[in-house]
PDB file of N, CA and C in Angstrom:
ATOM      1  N   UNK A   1       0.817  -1.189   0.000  1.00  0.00           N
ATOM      2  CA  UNK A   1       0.000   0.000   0.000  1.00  0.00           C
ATOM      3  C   UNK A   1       0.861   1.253   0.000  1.00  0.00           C
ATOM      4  N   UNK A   2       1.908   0.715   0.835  1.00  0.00           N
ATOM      5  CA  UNK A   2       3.094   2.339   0.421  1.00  0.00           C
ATOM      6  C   UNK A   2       3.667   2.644  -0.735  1.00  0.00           C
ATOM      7  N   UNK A   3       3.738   1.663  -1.557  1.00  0.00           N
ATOM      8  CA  UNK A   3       4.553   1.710  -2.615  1.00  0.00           C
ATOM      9  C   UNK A   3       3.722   2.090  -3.660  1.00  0.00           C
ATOM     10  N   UNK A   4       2.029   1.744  -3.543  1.00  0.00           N
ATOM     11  CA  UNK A   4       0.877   2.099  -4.498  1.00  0.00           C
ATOM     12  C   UNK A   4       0.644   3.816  -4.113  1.00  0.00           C
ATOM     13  N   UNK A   5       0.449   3.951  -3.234  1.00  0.00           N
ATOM     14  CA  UNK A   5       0.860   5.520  -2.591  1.00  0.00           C
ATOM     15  C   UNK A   5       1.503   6.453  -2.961  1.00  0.00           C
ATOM     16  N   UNK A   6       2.630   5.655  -3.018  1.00  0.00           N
ATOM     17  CA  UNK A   6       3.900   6.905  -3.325  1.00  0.00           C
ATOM     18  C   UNK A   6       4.012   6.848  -4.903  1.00  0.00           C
ATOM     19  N   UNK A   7       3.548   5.636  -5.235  1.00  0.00           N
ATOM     20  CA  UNK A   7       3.471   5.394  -7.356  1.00  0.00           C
ATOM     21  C   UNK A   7       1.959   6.601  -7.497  1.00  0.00           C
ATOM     22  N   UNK A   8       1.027   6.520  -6.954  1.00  0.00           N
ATOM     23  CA  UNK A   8      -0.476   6.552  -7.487  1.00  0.00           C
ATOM     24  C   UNK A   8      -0.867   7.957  -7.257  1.00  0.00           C
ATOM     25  N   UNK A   9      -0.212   8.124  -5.997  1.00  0.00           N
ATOM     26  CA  UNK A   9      -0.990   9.076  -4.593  1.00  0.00           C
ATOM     27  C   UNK A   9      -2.999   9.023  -4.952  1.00  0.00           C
ATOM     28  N   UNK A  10      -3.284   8.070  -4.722  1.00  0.00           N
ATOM     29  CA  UNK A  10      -4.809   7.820  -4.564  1.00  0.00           C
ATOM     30  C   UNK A  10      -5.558   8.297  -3.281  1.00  0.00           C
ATOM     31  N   UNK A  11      -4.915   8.642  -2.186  1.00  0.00           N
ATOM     32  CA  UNK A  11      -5.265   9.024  -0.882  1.00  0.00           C
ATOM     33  C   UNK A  11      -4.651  10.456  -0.519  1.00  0.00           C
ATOM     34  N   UNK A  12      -6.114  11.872  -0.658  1.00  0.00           N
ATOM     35  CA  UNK A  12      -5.529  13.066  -0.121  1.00  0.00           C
ATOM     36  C   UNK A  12      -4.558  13.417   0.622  1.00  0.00           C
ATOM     37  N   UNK A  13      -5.556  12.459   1.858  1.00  0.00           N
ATOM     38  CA  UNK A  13      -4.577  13.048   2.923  1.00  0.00           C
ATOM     39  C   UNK A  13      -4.042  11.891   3.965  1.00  0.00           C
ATOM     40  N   UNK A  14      -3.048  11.847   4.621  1.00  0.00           N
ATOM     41  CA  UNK A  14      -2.615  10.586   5.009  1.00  0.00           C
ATOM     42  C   UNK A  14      -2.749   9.940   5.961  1.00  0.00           C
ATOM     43  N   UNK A  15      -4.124  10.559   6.794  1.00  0.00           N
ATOM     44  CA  UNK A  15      -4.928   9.575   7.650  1.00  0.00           C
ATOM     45  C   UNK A  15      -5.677   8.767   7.019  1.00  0.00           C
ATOM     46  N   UNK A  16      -5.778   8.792   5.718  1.00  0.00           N
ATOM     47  CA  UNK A  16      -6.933   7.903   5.080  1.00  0.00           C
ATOM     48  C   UNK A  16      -5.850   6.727   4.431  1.00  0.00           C
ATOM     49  N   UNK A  17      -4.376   7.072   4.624  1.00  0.00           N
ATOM     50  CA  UNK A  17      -3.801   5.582   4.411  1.00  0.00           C
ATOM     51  C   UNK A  17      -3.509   5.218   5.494  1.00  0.00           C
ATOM     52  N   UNK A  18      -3.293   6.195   7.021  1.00  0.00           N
ATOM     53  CA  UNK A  18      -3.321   5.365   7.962  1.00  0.00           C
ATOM     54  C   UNK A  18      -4.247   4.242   8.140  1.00  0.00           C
ATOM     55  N   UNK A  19      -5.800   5.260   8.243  1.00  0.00           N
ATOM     56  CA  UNK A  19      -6.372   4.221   8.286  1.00  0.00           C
ATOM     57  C   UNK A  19      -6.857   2.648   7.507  1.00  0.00           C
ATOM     58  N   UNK A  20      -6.365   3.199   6.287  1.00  0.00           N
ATOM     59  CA  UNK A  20      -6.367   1.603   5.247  1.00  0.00           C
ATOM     60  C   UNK A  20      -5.273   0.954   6.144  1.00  0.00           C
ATOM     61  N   UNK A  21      -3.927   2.013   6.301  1.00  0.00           N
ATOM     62  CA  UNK A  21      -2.874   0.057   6.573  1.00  0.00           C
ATOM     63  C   UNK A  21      -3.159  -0.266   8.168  1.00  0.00           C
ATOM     64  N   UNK A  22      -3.934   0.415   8.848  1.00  0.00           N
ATOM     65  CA  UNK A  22      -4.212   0.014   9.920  1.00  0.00           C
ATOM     66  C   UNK A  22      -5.369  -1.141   9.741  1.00  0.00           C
ATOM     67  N   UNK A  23      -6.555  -1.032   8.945  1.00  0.00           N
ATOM     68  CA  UNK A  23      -7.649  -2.089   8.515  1.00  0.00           C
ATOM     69  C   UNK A  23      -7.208  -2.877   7.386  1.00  0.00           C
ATOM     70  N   UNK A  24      -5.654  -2.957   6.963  1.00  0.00           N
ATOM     71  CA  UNK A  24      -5.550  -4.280   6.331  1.00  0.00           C
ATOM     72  C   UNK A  24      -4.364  -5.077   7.580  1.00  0.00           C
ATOM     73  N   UNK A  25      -4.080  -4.169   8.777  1.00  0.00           N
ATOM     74  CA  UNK A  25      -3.603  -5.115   9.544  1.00  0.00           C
ATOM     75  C   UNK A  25      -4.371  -5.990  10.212  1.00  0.00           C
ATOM     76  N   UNK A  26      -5.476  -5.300  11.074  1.00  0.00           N
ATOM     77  CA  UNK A  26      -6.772  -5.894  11.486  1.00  0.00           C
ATOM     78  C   UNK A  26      -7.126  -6.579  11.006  1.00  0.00           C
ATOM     79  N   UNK A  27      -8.148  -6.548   9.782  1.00  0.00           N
ATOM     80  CA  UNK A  27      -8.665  -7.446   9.199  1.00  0.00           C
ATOM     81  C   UNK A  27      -7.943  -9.098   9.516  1.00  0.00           C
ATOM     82  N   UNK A  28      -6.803  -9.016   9.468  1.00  0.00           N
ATOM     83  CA  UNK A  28      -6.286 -10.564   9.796  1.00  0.00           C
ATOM     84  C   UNK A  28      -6.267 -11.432  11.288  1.00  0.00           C
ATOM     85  N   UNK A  29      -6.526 -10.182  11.760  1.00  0.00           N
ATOM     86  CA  UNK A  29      -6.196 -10.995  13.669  1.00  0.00           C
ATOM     87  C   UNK A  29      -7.969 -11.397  13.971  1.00  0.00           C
ATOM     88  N   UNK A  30      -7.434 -12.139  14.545  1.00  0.00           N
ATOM     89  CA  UNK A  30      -9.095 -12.700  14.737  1.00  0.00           C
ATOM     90  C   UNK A  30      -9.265 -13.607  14.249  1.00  0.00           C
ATOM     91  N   UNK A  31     -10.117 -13.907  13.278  1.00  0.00           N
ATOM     92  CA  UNK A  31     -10.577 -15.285  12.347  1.00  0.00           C
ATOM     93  C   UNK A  31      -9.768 -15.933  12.274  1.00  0.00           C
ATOM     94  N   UNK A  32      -8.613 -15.487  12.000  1.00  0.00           N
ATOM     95  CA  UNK A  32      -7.630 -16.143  11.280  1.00  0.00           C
ATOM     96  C   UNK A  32      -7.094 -17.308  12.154  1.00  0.00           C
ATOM     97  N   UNK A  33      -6.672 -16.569  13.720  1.00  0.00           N
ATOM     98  CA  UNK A  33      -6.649 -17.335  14.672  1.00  0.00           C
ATOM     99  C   UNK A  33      -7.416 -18.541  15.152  1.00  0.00           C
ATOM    100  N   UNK A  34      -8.390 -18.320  15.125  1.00  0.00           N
ATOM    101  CA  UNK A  34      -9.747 -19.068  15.203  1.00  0.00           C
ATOM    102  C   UNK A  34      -9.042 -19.987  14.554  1.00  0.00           C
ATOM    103  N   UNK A  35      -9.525 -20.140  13.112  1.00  0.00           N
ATOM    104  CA  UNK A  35      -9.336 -21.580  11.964  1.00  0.00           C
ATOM    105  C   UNK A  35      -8.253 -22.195  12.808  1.00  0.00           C
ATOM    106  N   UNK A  36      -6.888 -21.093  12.907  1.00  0.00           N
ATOM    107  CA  UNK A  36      -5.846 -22.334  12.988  1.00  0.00           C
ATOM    108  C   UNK A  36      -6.216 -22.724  14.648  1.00  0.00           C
ATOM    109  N   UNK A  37      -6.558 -22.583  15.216  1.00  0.00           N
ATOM    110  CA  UNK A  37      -7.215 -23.121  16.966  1.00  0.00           C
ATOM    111  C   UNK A  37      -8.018 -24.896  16.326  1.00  0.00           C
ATOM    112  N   UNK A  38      -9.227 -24.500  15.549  1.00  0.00           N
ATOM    113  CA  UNK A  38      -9.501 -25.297  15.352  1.00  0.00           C
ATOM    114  C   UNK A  38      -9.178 -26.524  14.340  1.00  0.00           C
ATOM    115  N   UNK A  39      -8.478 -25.885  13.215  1.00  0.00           N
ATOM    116  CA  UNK A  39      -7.171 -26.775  12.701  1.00  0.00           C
ATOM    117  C   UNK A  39      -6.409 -27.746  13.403  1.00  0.00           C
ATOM    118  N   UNK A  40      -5.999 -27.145  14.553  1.00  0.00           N
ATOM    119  CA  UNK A  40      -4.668 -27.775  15.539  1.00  0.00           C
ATOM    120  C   UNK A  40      -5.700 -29.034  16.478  1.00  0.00           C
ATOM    121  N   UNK A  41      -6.845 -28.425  16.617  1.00  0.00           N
ATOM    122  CA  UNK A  41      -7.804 -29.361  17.538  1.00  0.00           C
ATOM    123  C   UNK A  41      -8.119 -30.748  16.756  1.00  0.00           C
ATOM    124  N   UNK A  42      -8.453 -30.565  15.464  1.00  0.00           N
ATOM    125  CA  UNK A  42      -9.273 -31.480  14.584  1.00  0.00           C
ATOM    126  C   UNK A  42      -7.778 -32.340  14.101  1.00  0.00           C
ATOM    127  N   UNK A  43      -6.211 -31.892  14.186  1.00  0.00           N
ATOM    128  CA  UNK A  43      -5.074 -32.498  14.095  1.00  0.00           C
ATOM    129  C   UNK A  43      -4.856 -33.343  15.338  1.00  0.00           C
ATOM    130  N   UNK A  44      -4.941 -32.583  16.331  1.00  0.00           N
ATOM    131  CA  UNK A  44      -4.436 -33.407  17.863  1.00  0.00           C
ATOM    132  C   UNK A  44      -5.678 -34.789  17.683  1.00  0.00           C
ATOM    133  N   UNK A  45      -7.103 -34.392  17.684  1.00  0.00           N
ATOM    134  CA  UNK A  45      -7.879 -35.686  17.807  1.00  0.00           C
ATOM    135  C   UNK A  45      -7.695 -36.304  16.499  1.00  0.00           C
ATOM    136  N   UNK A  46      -7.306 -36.378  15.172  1.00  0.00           N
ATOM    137  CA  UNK A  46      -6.767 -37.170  14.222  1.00  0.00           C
ATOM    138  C   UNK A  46      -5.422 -38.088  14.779  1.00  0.00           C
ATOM    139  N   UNK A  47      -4.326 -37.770  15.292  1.00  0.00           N
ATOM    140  CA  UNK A  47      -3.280 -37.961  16.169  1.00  0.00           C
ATOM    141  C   UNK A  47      -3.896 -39.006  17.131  1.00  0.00           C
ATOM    142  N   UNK A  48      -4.673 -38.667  17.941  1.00  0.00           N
ATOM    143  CA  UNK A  48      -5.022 -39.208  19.090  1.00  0.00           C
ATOM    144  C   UNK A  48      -6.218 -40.570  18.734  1.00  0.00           C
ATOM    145  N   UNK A  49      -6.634 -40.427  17.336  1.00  0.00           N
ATOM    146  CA  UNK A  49      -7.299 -41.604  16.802  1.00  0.00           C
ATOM    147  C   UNK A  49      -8.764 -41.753  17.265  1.00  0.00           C
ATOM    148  N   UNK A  50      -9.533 -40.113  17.592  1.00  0.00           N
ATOM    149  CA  UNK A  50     -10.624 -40.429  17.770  1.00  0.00           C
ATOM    150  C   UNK A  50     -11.296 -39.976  16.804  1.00  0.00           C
ATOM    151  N   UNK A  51     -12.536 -40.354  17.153  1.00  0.00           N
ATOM    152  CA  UNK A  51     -13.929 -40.525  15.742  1.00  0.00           C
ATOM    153  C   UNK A  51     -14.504 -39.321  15.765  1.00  0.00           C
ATOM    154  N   UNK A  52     -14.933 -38.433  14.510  1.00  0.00           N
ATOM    155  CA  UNK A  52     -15.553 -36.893  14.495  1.00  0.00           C
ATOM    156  C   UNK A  52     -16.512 -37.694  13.902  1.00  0.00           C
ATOM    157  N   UNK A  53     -18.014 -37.348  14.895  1.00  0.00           N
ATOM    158  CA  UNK A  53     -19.057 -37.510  14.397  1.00  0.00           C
ATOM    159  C   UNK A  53     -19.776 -35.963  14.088  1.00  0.00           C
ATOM    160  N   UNK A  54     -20.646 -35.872  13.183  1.00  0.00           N
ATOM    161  CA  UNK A  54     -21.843 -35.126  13.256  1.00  0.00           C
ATOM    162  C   UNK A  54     -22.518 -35.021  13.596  1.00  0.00           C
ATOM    163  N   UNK A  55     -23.339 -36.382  14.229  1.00  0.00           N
ATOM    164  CA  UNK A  55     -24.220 -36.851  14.923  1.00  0.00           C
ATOM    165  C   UNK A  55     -26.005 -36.273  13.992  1.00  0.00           C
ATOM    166  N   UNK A  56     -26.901 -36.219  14.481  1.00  0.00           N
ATOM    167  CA  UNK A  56     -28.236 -36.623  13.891  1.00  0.00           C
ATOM    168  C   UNK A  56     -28.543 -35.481  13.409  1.00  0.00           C
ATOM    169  N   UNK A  57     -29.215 -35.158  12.188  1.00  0.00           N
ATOM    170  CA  UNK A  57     -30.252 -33.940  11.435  1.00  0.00           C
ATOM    171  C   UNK A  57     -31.347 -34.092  11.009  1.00  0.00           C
ATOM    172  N   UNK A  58     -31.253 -33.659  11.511  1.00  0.00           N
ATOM    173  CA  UNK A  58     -33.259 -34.115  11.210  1.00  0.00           C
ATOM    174  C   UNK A  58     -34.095 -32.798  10.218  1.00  0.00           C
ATOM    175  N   UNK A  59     -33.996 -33.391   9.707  1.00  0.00           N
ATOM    176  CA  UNK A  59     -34.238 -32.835   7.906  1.00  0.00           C
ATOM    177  C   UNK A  59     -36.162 -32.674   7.937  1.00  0.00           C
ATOM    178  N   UNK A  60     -36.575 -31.210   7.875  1.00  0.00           N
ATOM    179  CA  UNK A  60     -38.086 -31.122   8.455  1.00  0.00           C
ATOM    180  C   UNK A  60     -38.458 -30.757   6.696  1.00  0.00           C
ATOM    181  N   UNK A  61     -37.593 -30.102   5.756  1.00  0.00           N
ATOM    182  CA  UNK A  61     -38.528 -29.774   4.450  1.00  0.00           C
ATOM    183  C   UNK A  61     -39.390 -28.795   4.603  1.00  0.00           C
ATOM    184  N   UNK A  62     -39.990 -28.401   3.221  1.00  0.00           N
ATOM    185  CA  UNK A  62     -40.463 -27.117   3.414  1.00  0.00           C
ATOM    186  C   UNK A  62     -42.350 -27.323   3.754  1.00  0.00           C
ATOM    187  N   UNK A  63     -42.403 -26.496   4.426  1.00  0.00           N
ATOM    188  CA  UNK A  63     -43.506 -26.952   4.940  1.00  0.00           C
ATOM    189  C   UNK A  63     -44.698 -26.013   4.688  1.00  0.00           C
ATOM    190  N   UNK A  64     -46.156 -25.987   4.653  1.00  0.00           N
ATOM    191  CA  UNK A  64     -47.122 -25.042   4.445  1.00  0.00           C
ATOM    192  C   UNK A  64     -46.664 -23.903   5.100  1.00  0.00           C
ATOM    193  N   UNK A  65     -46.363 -22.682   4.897  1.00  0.00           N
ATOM    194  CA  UNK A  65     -46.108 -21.765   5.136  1.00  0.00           C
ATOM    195  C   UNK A  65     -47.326 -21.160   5.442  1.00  0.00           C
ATOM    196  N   UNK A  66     -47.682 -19.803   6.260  1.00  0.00           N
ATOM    197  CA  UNK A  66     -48.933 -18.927   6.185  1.00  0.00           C
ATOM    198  C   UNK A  66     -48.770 -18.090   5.663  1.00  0.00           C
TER     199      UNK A  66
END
């Protein structure tokens, strides 16, 4: 984004690229973490040789509506 900046200058004034490279740092913390949490979980019980069920759904279809 600095280098599109200093090529482009697309942004007046330069709180408005603060705030972009501040919300393309953000954007990554969070979720991202998450997946790999549950990545590492669904690895350890693969490892550990237990069974991932889904267990039951019970499938109702569309029904008379009012």
């Amino acid at each position: 984004m600095a280098v599109d900046e200093w090529a482009f200058h697309r942004y007046e004034r330069w709180r408005d690229l603060a705030v972009m490279m501040a919300a393309a740092v953000l954007e990554n913390l969070g979720y991202r973490q998450l997946t790999v949490w549950w990545r590492l979980q669904g690895w350890w019980s693969s490892l550990r040789g237990e069974r991932q069920v889904w267990g039951v759904m019970h499938r109702t279809g569309f029904g008379q509506g009012s």
